[in-house]
Every structure is written in C-alpha cells, then in structure tokens.
PDB file of N, CA and C in Angstrom:
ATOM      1  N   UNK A   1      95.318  95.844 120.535  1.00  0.00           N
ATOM      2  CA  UNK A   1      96.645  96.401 120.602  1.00  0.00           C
ATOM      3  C   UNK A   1      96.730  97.295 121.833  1.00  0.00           C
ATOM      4  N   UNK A   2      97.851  97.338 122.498  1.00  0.00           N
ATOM      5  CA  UNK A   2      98.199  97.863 124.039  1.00  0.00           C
ATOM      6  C   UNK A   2      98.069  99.461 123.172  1.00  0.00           C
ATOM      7  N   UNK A   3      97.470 100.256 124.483  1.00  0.00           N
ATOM      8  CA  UNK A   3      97.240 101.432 124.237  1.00  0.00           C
ATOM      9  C   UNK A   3      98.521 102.432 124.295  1.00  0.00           C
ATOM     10  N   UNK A   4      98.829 103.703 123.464  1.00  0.00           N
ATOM     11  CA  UNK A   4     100.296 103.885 123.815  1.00  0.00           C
ATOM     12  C   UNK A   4     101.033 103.940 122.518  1.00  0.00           C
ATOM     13  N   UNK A   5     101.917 105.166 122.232  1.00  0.00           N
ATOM     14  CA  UNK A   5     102.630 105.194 121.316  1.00  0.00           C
ATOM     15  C   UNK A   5     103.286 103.726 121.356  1.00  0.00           C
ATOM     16  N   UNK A   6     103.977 103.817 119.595  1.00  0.00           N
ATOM     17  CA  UNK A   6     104.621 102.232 119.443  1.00  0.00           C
ATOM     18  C   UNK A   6     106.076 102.204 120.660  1.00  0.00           C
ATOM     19  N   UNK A   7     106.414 103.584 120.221  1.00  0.00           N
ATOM     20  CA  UNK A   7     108.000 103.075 121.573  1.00  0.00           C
ATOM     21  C   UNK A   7     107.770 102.714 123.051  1.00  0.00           C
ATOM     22  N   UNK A   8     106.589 103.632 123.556  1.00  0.00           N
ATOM     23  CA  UNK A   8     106.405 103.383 124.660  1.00  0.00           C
ATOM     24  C   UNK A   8     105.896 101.645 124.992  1.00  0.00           C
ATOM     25  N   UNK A   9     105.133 101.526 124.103  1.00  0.00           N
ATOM     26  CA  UNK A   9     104.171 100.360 124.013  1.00  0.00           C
ATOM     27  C   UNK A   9     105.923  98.741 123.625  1.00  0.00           C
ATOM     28  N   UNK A  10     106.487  99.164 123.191  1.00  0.00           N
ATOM     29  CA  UNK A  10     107.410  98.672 122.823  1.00  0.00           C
ATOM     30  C   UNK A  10     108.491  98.554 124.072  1.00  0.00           C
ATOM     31  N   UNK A  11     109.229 100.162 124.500  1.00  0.00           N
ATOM     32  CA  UNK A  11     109.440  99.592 125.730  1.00  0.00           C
ATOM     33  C   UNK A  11     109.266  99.048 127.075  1.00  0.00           C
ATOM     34  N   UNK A  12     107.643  98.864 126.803  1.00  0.00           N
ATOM     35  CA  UNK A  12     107.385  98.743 128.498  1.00  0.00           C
ATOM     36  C   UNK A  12     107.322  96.746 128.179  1.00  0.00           C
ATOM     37  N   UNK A  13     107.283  96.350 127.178  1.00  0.00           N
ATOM     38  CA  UNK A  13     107.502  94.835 126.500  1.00  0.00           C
ATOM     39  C   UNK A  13     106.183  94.486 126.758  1.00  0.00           C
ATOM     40  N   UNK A  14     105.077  94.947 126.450  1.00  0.00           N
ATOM     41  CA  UNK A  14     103.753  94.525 126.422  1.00  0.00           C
ATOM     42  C   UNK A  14     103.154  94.313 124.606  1.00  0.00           C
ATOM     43  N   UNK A  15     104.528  93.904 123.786  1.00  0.00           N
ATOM     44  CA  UNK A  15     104.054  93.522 122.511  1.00  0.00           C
ATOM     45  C   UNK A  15     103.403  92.288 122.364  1.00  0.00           C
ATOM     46  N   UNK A  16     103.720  91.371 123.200  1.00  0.00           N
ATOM     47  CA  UNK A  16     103.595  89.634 123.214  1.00  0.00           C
ATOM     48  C   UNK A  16     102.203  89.746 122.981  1.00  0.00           C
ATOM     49  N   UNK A  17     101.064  90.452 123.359  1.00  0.00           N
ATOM     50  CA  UNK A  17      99.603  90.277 123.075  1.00  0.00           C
ATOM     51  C   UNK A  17      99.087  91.008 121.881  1.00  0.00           C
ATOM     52  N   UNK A  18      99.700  90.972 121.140  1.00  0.00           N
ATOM     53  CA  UNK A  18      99.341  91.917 120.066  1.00  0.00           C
ATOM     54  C   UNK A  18      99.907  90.586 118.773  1.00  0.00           C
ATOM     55  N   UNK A  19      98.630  90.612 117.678  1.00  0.00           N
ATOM     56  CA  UNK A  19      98.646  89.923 116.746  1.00  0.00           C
ATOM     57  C   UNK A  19     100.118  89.764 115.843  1.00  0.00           C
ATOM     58  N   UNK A  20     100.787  90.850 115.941  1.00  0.00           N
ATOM     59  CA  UNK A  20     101.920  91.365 115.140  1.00  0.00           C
ATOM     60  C   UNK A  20     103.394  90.087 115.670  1.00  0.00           C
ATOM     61  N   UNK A  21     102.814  90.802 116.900  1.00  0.00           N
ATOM     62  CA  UNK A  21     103.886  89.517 117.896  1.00  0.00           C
ATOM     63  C   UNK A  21     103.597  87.867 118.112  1.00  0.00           C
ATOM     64  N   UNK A  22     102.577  87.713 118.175  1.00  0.00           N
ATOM     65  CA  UNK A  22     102.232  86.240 118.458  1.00  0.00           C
ATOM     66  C   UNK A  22     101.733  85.386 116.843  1.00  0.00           C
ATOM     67  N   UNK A  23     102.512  86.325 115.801  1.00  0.00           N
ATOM     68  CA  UNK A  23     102.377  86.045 114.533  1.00  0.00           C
ATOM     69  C   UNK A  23     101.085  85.188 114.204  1.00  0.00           C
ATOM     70  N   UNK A  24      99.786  85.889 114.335  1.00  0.00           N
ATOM     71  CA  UNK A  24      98.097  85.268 114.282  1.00  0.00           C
ATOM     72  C   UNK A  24      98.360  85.384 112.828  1.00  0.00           C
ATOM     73  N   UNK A  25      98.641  86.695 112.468  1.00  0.00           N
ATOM     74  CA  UNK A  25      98.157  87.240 110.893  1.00  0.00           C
ATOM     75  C   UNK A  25      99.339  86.658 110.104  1.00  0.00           C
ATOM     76  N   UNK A  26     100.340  85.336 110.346  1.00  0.00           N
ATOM     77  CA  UNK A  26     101.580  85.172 109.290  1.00  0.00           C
ATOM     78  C   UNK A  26     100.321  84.247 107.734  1.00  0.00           C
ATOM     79  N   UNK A  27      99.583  83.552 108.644  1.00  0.00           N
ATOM     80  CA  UNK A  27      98.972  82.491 107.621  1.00  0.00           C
ATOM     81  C   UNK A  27      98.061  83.439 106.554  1.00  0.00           C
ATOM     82  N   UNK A  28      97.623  84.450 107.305  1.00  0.00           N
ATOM     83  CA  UNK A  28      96.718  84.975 106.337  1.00  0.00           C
ATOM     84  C   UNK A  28      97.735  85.999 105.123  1.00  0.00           C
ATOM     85  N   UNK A  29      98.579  86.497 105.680  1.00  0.00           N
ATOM     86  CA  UNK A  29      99.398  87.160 104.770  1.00  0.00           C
ATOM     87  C   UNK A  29      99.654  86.383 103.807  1.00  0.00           C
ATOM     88  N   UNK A  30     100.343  85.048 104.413  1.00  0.00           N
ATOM     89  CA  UNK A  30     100.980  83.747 103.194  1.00  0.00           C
ATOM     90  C   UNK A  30     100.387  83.816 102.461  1.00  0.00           C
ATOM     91  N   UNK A  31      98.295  83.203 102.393  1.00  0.00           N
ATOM     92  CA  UNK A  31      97.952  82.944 101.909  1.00  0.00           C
ATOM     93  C   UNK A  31      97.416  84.070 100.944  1.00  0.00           C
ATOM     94  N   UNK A  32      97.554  85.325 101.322  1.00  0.00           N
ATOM     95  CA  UNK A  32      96.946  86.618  99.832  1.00  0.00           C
ATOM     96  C   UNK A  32      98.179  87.141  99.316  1.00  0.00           C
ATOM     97  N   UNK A  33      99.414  86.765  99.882  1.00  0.00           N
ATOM     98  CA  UNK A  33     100.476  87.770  99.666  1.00  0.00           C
ATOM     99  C   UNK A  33     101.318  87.447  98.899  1.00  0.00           C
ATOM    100  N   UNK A  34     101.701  85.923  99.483  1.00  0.00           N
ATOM    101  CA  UNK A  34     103.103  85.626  98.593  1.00  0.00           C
ATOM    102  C   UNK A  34     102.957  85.215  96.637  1.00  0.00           C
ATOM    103  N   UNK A  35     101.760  84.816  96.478  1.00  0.00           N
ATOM    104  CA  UNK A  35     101.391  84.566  95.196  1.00  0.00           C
ATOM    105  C   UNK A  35     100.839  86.208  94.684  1.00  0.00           C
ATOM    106  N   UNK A  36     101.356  86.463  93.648  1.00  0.00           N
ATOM    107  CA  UNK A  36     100.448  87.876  93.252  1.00  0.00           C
ATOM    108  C   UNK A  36      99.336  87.872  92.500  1.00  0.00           C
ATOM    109  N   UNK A  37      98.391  88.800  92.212  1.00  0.00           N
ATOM    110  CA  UNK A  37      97.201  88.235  91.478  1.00  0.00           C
ATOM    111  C   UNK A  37      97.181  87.484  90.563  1.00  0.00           C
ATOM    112  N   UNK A  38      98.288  88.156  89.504  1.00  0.00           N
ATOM    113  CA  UNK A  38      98.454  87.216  88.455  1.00  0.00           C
ATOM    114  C   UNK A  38      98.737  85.990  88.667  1.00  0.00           C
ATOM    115  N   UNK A  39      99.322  85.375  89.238  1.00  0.00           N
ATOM    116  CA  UNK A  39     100.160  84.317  89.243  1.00  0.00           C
ATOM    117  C   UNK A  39      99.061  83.395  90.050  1.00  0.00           C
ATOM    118  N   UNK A  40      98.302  84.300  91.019  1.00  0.00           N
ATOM    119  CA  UNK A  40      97.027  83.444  91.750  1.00  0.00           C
ATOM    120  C   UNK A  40      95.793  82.812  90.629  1.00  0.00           C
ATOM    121  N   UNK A  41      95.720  83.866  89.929  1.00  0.00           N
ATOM    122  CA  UNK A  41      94.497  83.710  88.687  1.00  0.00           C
ATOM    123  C   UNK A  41      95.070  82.416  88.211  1.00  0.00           C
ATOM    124  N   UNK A  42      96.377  83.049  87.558  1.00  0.00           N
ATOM    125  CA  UNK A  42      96.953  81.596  86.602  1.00  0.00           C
ATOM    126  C   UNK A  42      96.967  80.185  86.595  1.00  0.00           C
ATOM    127  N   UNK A  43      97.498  80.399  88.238  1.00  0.00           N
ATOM    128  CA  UNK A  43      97.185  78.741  88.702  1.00  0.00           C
ATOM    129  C   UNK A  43      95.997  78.695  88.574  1.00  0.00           C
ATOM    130  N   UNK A  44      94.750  79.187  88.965  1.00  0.00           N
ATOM    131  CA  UNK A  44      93.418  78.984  89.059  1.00  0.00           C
ATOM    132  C   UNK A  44      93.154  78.507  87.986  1.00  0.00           C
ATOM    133  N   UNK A  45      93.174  79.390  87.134  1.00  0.00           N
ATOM    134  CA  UNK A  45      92.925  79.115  85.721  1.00  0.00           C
ATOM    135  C   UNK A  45      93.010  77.296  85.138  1.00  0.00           C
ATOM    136  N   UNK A  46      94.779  77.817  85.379  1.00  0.00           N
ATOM    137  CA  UNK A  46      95.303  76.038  84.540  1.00  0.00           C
ATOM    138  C   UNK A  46      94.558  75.102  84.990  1.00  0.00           C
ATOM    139  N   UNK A  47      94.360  75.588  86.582  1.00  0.00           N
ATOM    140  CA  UNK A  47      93.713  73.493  86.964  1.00  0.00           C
ATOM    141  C   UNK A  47      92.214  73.741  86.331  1.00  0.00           C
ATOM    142  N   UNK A  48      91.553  74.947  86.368  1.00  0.00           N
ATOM    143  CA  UNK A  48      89.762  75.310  86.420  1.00  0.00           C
ATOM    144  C   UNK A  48      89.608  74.426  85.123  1.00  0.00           C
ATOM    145  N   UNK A  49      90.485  75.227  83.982  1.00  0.00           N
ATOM    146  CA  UNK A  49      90.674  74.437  82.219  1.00  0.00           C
ATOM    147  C   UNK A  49      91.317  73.388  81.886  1.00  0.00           C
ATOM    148  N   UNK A  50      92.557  72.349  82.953  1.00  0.00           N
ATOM    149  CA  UNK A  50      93.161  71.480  82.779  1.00  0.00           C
ATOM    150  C   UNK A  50      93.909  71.866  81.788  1.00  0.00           C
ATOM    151  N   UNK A  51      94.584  72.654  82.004  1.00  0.00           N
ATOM    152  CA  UNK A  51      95.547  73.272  80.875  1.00  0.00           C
ATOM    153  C   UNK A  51      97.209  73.932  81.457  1.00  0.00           C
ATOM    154  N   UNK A  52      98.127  72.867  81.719  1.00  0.00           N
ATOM    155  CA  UNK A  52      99.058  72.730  82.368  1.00  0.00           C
ATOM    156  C   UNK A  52      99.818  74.366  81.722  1.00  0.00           C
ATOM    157  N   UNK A  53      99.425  74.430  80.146  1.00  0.00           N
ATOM    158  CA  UNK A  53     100.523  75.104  79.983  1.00  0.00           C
ATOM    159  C   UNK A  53      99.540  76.512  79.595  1.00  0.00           C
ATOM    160  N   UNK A  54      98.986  76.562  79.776  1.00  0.00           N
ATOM    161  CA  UNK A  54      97.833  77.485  79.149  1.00  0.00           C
ATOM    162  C   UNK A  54      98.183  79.141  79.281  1.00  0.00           C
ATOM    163  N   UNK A  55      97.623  80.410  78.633  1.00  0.00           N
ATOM    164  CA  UNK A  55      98.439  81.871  78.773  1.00  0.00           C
ATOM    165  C   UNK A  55      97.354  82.071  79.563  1.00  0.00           C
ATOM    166  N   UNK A  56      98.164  83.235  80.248  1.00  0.00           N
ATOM    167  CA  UNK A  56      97.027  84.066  81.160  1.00  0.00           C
ATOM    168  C   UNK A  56      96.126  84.846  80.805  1.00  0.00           C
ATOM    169  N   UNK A  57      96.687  85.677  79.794  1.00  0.00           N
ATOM    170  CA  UNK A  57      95.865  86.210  79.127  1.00  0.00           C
ATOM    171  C   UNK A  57      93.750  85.488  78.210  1.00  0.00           C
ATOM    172  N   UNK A  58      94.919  84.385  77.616  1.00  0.00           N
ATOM    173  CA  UNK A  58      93.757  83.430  77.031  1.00  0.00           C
ATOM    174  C   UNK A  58      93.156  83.037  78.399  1.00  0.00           C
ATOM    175  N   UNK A  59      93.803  82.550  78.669  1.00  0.00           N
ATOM    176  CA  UNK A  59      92.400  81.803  79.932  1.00  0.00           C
ATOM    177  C   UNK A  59      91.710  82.666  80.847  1.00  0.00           C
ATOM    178  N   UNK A  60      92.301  83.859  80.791  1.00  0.00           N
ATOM    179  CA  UNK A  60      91.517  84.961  81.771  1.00  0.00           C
ATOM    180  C   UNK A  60      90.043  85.357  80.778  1.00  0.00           C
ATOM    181  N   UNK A  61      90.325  85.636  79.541  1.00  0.00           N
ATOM    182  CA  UNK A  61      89.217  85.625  78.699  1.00  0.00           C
ATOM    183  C   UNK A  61      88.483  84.832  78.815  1.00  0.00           C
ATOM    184  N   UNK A  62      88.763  83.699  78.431  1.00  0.00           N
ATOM    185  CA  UNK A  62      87.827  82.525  78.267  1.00  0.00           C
ATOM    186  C   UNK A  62      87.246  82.491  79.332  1.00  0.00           C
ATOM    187  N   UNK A  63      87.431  82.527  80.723  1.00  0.00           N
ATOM    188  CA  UNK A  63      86.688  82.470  81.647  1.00  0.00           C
ATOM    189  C   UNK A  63      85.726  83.852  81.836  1.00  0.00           C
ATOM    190  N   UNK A  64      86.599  85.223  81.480  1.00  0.00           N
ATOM    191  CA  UNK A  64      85.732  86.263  81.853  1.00  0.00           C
ATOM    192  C   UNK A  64      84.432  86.194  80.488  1.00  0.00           C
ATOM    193  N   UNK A  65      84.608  85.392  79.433  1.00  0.00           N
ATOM    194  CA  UNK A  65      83.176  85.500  78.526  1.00  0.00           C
ATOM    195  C   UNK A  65      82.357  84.346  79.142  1.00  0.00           C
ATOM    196  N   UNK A  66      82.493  83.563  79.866  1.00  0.00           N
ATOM    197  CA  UNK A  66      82.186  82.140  79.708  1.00  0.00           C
ATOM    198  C   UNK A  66      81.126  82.846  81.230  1.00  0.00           C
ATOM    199  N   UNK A  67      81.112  83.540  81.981  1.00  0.00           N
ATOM    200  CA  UNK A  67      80.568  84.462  82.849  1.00  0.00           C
ATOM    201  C   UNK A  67      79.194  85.366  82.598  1.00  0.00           C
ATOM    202  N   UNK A  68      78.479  85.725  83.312  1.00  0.00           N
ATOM    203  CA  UNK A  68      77.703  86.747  82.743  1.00  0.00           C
ATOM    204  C   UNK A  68      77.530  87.834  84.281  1.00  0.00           C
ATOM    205  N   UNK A  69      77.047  88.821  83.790  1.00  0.00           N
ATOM    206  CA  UNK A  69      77.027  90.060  84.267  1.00  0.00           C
ATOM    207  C   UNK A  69      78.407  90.957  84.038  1.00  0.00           C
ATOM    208  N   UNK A  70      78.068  92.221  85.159  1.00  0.00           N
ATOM    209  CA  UNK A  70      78.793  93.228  84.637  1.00  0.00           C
ATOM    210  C   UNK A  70      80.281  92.577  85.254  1.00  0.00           C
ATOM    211  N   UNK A  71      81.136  93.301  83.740  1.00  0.00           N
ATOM    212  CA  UNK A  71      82.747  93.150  83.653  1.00  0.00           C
ATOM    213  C   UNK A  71      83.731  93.023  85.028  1.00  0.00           C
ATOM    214  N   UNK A  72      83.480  94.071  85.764  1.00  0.00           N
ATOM    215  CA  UNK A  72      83.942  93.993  87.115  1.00  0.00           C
ATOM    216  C   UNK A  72      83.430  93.104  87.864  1.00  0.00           C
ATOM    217  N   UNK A  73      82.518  92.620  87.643  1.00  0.00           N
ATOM    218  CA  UNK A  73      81.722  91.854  88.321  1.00  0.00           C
ATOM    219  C   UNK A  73      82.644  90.523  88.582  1.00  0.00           C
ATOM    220  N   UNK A  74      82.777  90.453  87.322  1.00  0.00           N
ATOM    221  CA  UNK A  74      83.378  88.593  86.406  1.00  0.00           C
ATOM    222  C   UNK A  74      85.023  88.822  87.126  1.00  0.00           C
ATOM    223  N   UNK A  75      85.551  89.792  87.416  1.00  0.00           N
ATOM    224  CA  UNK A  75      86.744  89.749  87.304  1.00  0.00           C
ATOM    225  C   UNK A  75      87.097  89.626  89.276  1.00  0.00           C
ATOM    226  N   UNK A  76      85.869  90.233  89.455  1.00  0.00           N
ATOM    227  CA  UNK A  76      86.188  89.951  90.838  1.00  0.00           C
ATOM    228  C   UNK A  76      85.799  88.258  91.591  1.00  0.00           C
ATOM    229  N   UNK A  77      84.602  88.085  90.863  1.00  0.00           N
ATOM    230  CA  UNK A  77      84.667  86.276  90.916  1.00  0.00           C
ATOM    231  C   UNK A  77      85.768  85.878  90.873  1.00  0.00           C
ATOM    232  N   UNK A  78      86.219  86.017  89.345  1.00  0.00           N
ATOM    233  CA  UNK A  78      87.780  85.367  89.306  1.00  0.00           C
ATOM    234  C   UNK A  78      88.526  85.472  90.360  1.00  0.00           C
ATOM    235  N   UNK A  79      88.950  86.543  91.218  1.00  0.00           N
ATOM    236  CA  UNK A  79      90.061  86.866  91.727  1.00  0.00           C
ATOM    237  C   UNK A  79      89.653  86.106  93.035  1.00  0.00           C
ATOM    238  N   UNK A  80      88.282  86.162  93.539  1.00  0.00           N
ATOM    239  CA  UNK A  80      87.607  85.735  95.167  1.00  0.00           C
ATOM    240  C   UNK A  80      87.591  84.587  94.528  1.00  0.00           C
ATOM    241  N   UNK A  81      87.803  83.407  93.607  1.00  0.00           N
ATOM    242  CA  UNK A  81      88.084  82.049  93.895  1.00  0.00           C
ATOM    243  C   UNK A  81      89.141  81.658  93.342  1.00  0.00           C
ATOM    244  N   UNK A  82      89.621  82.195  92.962  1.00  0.00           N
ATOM    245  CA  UNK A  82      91.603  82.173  92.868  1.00  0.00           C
ATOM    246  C   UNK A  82      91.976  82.070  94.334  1.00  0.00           C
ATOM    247  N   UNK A  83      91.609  82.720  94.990  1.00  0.00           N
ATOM    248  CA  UNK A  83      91.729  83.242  95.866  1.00  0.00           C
ATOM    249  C   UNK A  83      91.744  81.990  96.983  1.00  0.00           C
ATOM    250  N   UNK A  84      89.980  81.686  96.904  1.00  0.00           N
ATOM    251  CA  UNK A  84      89.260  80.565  98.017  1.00  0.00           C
ATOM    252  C   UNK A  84      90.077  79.340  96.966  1.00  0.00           C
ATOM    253  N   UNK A  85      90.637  79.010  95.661  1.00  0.00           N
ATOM    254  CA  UNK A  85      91.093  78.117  95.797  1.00  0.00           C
ATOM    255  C   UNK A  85      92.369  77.712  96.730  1.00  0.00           C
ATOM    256  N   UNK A  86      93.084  78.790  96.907  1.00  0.00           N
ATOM    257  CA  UNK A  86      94.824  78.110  97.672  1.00  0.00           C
ATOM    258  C   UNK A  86      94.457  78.034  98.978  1.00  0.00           C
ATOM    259  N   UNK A  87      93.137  77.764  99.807  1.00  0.00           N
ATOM    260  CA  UNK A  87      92.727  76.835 100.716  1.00  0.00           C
ATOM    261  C   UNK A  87      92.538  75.992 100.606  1.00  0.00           C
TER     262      UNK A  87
END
C-alpha cells in the first residue's frame, strides 16, 4: 500500500496498485464472507451426511461426537472444511 495518509494517497491517484483497487481480495472475501458460518457448516454438513434436508443443529452433533479430541478442537475442523469445501 502507497505510503501516505488515505486522502493524500487518494488524491495524488496512486490507488490502482493497491489490492483494494485492483480488487485481488474480491474472491477471497466471496469465498469466507458471503455464506455465514452457519449456513457454511450446513451445506457441509448435508452433502458430508447426504441429507438434503437435515437440522443444523443435529448434524453439527453428529459430526462433533463422531470426532475425537478436545471440543474446540472438533469445531474448528468443522468450520476449516466447511470452509476448504466451497473450493
């Protein structure tokens, strides 16, 4: 990022090299942002169990017992291949 408060940096029009401007970071936002956790898990879930209609709740269980180690542990798996699935 050009060195320089944002106005200055803004009016001298040296934004074009900066990630913000040449929209690098739109795909990565898409891909963590527009789905929210829940809704990321969920899908995960349905296809992981083949269970089109399945609750979030239930299938978040079933997967967090079906796991071993510590609780946080299981939940962050879940979320890092919820996650690596919508690649």
């Amino acid at each position: 990022m050009p060195a320089g408060a944002v106005g200055t940096t803004w009016a001298a029009g040296v934004w074009t090299d900066t990630c913000w401007e040449a929209l690098t970071w739109a795909d990565a936002l898409a891909l963590q942002f527009v789905l929210d956790v829940n809704t990321r898990v969920l899908r995960y879930l349905r296809h992981h169990y083949s269970a089109p209609t399945g609750d979030l709740n239930a299938l978040t269980l079933r997967y967090l017992n079906a796991q071993t180690g510590e609780m946080n542990a299981r939940w962050h798996k879940l979320v890092t291949d919820a996650t690596a699935a919508m690649t």
